[in-house]
C-alpha atoms as a PDB file:
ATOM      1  CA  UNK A   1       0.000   0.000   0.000  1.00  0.00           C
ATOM      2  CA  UNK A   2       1.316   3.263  -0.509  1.00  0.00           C
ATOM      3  CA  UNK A   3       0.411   6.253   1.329  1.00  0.00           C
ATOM      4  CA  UNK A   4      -2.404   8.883   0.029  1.00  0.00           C
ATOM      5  CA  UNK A   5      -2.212  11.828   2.225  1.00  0.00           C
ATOM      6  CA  UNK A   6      -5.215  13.099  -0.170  1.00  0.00           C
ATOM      7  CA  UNK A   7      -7.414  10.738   0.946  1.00  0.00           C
ATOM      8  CA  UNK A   8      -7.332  11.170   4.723  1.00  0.00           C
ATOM      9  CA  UNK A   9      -9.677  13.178   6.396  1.00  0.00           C
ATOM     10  CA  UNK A  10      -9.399  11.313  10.126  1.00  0.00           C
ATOM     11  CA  UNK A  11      -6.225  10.002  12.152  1.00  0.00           C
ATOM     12  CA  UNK A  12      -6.547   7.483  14.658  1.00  0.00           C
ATOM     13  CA  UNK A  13      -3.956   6.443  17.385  1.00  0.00           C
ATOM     14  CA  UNK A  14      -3.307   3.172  19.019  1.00  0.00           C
ATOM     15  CA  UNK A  15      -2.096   4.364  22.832  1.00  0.00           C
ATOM     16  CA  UNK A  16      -0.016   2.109  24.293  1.00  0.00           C
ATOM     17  CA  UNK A  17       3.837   2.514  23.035  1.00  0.00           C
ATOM     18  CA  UNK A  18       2.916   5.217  20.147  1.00  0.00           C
ATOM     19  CA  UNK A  19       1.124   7.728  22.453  1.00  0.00           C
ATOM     20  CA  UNK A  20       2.665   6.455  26.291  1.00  0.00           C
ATOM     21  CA  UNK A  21       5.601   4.732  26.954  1.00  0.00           C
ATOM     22  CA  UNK A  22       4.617   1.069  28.561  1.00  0.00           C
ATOM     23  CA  UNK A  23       8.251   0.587  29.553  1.00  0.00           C
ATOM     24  CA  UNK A  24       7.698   3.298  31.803  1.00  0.00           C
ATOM     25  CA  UNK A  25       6.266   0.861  34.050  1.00  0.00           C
ATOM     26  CA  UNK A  26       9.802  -0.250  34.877  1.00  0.00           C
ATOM     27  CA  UNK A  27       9.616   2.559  37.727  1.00  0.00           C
ATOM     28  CA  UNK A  28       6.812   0.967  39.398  1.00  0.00           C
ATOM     29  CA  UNK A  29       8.057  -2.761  39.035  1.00  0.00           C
ATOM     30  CA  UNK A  30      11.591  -1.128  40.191  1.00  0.00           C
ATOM     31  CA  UNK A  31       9.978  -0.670  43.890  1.00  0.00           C
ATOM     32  CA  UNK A  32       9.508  -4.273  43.797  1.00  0.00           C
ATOM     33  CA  UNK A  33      11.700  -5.846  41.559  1.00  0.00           C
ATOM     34  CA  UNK A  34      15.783  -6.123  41.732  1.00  0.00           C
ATOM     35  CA  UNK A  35      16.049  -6.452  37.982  1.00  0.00           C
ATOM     36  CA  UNK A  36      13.007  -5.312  36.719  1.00  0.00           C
ATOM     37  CA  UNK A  37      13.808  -4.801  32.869  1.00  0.00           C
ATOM     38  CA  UNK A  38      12.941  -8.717  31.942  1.00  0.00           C
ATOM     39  CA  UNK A  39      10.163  -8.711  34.601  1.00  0.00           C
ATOM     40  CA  UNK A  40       8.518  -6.048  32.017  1.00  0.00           C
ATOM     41  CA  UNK A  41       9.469  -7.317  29.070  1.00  0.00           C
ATOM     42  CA  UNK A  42       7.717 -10.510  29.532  1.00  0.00           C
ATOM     43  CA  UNK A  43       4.862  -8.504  30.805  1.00  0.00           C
ATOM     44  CA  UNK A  44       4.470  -6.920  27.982  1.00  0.00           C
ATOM     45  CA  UNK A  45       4.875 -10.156  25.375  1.00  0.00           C
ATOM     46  CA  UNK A  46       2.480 -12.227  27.345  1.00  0.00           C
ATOM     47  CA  UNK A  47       0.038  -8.934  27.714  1.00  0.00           C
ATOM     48  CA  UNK A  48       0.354  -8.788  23.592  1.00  0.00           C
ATOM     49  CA  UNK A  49       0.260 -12.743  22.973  1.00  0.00           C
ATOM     50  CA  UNK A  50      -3.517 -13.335  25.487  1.00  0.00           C
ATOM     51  CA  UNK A  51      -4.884 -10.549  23.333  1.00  0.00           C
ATOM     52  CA  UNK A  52      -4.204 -12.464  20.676  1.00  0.00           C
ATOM     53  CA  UNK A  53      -5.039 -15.937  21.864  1.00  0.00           C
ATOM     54  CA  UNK A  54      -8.626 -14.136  23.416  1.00  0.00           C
ATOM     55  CA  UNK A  55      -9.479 -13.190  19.951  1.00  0.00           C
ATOM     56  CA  UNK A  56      -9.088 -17.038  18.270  1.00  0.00           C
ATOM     57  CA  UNK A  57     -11.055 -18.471  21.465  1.00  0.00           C
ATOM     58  CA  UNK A  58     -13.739 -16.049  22.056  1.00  0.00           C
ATOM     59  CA  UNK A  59     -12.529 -15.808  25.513  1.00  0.00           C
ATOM     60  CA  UNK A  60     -12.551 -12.118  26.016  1.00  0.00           C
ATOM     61  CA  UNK A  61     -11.468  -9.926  28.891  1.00  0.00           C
ATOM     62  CA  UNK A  62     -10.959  -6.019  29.710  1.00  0.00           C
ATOM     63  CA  UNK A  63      -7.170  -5.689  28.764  1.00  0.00           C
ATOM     64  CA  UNK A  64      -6.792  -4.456  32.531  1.00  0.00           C
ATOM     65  CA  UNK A  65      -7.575  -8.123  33.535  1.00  0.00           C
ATOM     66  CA  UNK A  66      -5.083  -9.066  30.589  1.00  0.00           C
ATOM     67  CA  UNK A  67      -2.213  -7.340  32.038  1.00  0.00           C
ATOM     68  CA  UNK A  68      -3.208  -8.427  35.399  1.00  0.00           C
ATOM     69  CA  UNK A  69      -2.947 -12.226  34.241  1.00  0.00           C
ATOM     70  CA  UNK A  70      -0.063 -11.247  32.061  1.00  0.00           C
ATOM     71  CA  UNK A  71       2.069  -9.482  35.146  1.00  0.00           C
ATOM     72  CA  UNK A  72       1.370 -13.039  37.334  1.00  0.00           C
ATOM     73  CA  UNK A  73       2.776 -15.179  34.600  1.00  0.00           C
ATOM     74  CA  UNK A  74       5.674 -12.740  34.338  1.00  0.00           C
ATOM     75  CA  UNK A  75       6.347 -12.123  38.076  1.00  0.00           C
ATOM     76  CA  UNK A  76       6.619 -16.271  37.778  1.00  0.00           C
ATOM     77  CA  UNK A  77       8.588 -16.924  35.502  1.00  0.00           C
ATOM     78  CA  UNK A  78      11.349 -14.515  37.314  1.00  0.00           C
ATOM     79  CA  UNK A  79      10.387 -16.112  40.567  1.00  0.00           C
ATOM     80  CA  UNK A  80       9.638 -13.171  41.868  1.00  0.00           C
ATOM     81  CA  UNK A  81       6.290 -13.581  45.051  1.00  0.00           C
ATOM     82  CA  UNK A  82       4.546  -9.971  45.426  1.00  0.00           C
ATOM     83  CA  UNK A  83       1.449  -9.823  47.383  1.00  0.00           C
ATOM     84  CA  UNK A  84      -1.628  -8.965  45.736  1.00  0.00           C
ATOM     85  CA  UNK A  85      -1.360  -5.732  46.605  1.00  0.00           C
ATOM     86  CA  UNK A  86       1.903  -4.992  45.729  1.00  0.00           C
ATOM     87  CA  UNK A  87       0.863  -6.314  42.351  1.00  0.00           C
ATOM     88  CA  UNK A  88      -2.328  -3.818  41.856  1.00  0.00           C
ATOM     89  CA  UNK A  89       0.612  -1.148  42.947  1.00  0.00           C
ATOM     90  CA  UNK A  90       2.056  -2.242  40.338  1.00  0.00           C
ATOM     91  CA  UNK A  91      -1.109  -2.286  37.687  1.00  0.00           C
ATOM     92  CA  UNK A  92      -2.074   0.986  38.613  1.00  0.00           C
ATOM     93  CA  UNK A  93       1.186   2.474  36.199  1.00  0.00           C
ATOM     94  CA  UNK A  94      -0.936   1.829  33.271  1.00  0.00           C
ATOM     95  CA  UNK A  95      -2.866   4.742  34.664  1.00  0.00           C
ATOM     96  CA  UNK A  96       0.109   7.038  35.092  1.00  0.00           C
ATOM     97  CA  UNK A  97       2.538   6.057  31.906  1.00  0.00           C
ATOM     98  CA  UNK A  98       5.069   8.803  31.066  1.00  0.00           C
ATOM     99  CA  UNK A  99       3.843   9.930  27.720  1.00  0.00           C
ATOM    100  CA  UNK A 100       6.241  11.159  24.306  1.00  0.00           C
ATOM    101  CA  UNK A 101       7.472  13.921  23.887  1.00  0.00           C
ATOM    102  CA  UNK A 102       5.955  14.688  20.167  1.00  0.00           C
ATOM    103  CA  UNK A 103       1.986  13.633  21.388  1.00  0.00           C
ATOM    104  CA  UNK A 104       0.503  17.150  22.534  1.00  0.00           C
ATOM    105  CA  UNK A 105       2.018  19.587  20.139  1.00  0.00           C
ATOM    106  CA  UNK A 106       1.848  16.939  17.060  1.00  0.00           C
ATOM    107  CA  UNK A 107      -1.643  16.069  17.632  1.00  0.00           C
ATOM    108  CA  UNK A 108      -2.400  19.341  18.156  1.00  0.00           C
ATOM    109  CA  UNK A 109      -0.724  20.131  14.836  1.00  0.00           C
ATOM    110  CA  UNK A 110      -3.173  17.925  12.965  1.00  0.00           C
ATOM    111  CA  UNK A 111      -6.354  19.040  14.853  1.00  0.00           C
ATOM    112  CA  UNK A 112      -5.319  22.802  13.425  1.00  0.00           C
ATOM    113  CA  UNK A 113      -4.834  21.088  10.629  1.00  0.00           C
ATOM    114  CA  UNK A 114      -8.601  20.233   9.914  1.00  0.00           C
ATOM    115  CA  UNK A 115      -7.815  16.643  10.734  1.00  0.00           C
ATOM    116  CA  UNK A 116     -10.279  14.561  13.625  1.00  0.00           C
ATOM    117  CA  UNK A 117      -8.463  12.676  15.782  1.00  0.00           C
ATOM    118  CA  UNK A 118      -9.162   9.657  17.669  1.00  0.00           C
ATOM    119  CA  UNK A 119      -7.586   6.867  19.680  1.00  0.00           C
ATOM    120  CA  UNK A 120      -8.024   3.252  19.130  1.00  0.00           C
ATOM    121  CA  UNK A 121      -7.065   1.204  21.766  1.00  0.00           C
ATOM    122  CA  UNK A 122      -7.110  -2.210  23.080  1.00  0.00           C
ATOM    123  CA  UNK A 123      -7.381  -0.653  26.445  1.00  0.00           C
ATOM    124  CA  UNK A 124     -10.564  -0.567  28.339  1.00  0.00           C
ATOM    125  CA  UNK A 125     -12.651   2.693  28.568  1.00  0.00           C
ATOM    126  CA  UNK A 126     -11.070   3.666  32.604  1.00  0.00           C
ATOM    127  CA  UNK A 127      -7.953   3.400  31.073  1.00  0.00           C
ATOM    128  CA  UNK A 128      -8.575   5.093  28.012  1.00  0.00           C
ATOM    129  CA  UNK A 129      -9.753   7.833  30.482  1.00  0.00           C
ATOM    130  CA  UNK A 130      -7.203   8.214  32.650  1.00  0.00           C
ATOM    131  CA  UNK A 131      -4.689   7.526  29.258  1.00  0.00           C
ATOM    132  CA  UNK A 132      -6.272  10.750  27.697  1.00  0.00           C
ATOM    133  CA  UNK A 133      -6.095  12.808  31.035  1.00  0.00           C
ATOM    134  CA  UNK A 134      -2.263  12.026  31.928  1.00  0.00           C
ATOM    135  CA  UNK A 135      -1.198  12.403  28.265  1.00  0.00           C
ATOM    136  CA  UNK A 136      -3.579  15.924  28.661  1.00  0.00           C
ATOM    137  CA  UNK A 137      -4.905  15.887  25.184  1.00  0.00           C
ATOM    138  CA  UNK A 138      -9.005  15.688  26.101  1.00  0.00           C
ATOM    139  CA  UNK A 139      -9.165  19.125  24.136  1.00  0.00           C
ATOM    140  CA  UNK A 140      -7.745  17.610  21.547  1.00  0.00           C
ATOM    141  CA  UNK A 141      -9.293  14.101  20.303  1.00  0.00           C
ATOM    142  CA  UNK A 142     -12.761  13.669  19.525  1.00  0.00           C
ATOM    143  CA  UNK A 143     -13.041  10.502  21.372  1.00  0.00           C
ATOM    144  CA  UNK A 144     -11.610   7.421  22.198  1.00  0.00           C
ATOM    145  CA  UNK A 145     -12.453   4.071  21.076  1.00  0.00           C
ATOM    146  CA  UNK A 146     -12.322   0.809  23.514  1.00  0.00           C
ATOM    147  CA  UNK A 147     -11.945  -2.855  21.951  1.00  0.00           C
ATOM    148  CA  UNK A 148     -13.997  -3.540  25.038  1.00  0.00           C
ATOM    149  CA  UNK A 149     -17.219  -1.870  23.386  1.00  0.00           C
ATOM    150  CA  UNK A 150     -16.878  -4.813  20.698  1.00  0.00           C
ATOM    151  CA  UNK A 151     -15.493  -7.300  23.323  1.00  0.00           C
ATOM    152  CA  UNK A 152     -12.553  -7.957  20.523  1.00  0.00           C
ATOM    153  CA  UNK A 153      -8.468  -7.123  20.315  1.00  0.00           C
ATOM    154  CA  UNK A 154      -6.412  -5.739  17.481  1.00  0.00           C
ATOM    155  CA  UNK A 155      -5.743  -7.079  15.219  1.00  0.00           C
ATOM    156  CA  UNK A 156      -8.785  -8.264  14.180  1.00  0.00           C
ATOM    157  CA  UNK A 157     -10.252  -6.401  11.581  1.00  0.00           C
ATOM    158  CA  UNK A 158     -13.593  -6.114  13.049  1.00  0.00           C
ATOM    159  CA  UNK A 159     -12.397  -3.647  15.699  1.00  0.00           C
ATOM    160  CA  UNK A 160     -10.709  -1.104  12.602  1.00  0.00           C
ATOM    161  CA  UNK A 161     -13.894  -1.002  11.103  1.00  0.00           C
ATOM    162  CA  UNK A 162     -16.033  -0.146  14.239  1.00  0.00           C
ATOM    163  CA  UNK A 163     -13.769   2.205  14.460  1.00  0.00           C
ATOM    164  CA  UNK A 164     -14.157   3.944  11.311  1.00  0.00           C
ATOM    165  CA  UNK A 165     -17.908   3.562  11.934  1.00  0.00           C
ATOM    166  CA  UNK A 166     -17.662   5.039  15.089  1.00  0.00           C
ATOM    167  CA  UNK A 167     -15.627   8.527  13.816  1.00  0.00           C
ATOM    168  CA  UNK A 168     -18.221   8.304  11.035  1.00  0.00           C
ATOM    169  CA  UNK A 169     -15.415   8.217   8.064  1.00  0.00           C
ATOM    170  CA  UNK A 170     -15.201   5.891   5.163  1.00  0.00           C
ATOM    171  CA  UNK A 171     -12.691   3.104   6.275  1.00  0.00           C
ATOM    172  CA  UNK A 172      -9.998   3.983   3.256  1.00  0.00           C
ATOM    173  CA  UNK A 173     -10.053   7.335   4.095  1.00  0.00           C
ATOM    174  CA  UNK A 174      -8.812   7.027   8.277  1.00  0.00           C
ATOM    175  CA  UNK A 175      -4.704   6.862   8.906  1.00  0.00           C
ATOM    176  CA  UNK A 176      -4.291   4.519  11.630  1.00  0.00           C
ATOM    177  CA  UNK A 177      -0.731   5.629  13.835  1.00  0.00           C
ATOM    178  CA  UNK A 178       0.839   2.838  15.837  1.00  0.00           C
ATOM    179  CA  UNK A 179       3.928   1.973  16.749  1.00  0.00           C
ATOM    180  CA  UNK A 180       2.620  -2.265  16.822  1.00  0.00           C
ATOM    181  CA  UNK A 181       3.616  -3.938  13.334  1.00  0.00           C
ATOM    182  CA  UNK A 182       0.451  -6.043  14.113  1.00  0.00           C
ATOM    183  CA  UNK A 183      -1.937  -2.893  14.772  1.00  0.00           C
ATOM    184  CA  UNK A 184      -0.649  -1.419  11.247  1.00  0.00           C
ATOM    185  CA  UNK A 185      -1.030  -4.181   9.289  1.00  0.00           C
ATOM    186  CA  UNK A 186      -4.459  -5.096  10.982  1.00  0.00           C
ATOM    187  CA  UNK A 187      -5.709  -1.622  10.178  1.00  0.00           C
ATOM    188  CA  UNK A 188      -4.276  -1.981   6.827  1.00  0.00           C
ATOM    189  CA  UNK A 189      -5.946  -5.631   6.364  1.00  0.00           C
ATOM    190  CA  UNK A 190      -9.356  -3.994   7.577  1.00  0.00           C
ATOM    191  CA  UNK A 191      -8.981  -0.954   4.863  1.00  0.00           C
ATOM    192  CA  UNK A 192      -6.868   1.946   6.310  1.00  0.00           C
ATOM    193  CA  UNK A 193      -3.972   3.609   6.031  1.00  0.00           C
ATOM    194  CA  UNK A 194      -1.492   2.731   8.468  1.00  0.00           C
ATOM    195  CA  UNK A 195       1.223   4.434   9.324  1.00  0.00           C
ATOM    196  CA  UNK A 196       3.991   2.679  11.686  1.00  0.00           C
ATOM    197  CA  UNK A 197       5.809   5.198  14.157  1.00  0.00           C
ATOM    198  CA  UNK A 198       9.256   4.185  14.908  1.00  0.00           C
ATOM    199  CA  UNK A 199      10.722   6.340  17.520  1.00  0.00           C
ATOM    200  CA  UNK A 200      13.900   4.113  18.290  1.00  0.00           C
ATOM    201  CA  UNK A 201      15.189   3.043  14.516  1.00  0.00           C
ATOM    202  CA  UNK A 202      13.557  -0.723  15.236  1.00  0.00           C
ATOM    203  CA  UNK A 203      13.744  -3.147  12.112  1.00  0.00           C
ATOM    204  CA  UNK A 204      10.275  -3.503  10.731  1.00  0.00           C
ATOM    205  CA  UNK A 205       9.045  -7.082  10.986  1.00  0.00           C
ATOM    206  CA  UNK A 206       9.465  -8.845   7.878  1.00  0.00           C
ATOM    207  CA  UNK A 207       5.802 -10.357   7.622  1.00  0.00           C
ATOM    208  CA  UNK A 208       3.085  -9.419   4.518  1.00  0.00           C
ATOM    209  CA  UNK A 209       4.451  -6.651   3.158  1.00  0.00           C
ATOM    210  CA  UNK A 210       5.441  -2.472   4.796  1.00  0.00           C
ATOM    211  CA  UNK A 211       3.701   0.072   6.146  1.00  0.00           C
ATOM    212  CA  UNK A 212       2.368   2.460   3.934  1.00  0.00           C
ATOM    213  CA  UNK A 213       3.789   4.871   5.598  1.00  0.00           C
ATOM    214  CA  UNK A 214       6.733   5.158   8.357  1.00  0.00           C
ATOM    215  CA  UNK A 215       8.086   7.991  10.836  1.00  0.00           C
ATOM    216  CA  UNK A 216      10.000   8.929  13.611  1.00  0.00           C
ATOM    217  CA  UNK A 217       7.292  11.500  15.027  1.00  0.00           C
ATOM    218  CA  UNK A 218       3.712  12.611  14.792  1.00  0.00           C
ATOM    219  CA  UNK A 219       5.203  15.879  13.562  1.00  0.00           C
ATOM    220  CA  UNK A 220       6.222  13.705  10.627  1.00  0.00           C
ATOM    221  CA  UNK A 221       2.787  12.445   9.690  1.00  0.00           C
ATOM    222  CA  UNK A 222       1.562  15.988  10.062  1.00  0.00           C
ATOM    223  CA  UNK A 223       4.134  17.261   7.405  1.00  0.00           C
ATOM    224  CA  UNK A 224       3.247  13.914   4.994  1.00  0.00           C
ATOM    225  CA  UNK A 225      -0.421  16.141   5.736  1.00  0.00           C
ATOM    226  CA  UNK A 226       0.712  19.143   4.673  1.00  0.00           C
ATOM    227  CA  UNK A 227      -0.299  21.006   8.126  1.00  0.00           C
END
């Protein structure tokens, strides 16, 4: 696919890793954990591979109860005991993540711009909330939209197109922003434009094809806009 900046009229944003950083959470696990790098690591690949798994059994959850399961199977596997509250300490991060540098001024960029702007999330409406209030850009999206209001995860295509439903756009006209290979090339599977950020110079995953579009900050898409 190759990128029609022409076309767009909305932009949507997946949240976790493209608008907060989730390995922020090392800070909280930190209090807890001698070496809590792997602890979070894991964390996050066993968050990423339930969604996943959830979708192909029909056994969804609220991805808060995800990473809850997710952060027990991690904590495990380093043989590392917490209590249950100590682990809900923990949790409660996802509510707080430290959040990049470019979000604010580049989404406000597009809004000037004339583009809507939305977030997509797997993330469950509280932390969606909470997301959108730390990150301090409620003036700034129109909304937010939960997989939890379909009861399905990324990438399944099903979610992409609720989405373009719910921001009332034509599916082939929305650029979907995410820094998860997997959440571009679901959007681009389910009709959108998606556009991979890669803040750190990672190697794209070699799997069905590129991004339509790639860049190192949402000031970049906004340029691709001309805005």
């Amino acid at each position: 696919m190759v990128f029609d900046p022409d076309r767009i009229e909305t932009v949507t944003f997946d949240s976790y890793s493209t608008l907060v950083d989730v390995e922020s959470v090392e800070h909280a696990l930190a209090e807890h954990v001698a070496n809590p790098e792997p602890v979070s690591t894991l964390w996050r690949e066993r968050s990423l591979a339930y969604t996943f798994v959830a979708g192909d059994l029909d056994a969804y959850q609220p991805f808060y109860e995800i990473l809850r399961d997710a952060l027990s199977a991690a904590l495990a596997a380093h043989d590392v005991d917490l209590t249950e509250d100590e682990r809900e300490e923990i949790l409660e991060e996802y509510h707080d993540l430290d959040v990049f540098d470019d979000v604010r001024d580049g989404i406000e960029r597009l809004r000037d711009g004339g583009y809507d702007c939305y977030v997509v999330s797997n993330g469950n409406p509280a932390m969606l909330d909470s997301m959108v209030e730390s990150a301090a850009i409620g003036d700034l999206v129109a909304d937010t939209v939960s997989a939890d209001e379909i009861r399905t995860f990324k990438p399944d295509a099903s979610l992409y197109r609720h989405a373009a439903e719910r921001t009332d756009t034509p599916i082939d006209e929305v650029a979907h922003v995410s820094a998860g290979w997997f959440d571009v090339q679901g959007a681009e599977h389910a009709g959108m434009q998606g556009v991979w950020i890669d803040r750190d110079d990672q190697l794209w995953e070699p799997f069905d094809g590129d991004p339509a579009l790639t860049i190192e900050s949402i000031h970049d898409l906004a340029a691709e806009l001309g805005v």
